[in-house]
Protein backbone atom coordinates (compact mmCIF):
# COMPACT_ATOMS: atom_id res chain seq x y z
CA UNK A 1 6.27 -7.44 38.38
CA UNK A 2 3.96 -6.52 35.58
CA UNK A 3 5.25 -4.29 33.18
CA UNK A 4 1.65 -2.72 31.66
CA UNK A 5 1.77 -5.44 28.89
CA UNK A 6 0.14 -8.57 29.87
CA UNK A 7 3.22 -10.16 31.35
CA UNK A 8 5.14 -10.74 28.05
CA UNK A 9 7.19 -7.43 28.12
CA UNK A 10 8.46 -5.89 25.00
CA UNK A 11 9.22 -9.07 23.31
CA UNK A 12 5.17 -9.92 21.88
CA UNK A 13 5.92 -5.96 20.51
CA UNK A 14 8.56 -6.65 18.16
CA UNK A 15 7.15 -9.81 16.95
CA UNK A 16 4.44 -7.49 15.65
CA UNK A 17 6.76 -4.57 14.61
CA UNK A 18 8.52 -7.54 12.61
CA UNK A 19 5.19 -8.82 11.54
CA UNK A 20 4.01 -6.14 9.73
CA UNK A 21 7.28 -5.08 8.56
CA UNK A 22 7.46 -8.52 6.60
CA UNK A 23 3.92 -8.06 5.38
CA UNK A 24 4.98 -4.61 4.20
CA UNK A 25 8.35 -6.34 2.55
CA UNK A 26 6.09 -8.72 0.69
CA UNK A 27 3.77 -6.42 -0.71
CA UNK A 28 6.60 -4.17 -2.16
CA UNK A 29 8.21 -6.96 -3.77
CA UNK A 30 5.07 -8.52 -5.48
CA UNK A 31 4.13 -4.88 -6.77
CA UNK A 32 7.70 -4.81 -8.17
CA UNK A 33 7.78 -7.72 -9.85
CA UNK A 34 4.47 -7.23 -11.10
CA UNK A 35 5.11 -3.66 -12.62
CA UNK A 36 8.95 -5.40 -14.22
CA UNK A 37 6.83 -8.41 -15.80
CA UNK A 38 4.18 -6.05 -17.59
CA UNK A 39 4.23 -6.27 -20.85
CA UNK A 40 2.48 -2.94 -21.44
CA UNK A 41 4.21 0.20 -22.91
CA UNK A 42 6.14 1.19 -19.90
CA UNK A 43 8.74 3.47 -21.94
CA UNK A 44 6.74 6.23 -21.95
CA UNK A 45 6.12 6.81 -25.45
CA UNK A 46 3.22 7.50 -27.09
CA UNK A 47 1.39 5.17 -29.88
CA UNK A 48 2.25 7.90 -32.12
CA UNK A 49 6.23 8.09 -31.05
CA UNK A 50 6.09 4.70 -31.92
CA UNK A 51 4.42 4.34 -35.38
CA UNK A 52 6.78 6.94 -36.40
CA UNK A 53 10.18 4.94 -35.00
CA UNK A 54 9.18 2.14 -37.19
CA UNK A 55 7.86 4.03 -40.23
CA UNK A 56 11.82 5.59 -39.45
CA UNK A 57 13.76 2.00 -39.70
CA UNK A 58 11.61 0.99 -42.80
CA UNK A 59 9.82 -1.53 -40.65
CA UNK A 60 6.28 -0.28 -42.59
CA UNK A 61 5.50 1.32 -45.29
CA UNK A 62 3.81 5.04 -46.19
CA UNK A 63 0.77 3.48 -46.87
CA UNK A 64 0.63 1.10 -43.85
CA UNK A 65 1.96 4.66 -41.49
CA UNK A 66 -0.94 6.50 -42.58
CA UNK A 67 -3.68 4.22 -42.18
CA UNK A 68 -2.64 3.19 -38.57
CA UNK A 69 -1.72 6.88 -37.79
CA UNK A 70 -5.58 7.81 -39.15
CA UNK A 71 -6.75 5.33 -36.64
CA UNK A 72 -4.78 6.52 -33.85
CA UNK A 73 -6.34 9.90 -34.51
């Protein structure tokens, strides 16, 4: 007998529940890997915060912290 579904029953379903939970997989996992491999400032810190944490460890000097802090401003 036909069950309302073309003959194929519940099993065509959950190859396209699986389907789009695979496509939904994948798409998570490149947007994961993408955001780890960024090179950007993903730390949260400002510019600023940063200028200062090396004018801190000595990695610049006075002179070289206030001309890049003027042209942060």
């Amino acid at each position: 007998m036909m069950d309302g579904l073309g003959g194929h029953g519940w099993g065509m379903a959950w190859w396209w529940i699986i389907g789009i939970v695979l496509i939904v997989l994948i798409v998570w996992l490149v947007t994961r890997t993408a955001s780890r491999s960024n090179p950007g400032n993903t730390s949260g810190k400002s510019a600023l915060d940063i200028l200062q944490e090396r004018y801190a460890r000595g990695d610049i000097d006075k002179a070289e912290f206030e001309d890049r802090k003027k042209d942060l401003m």
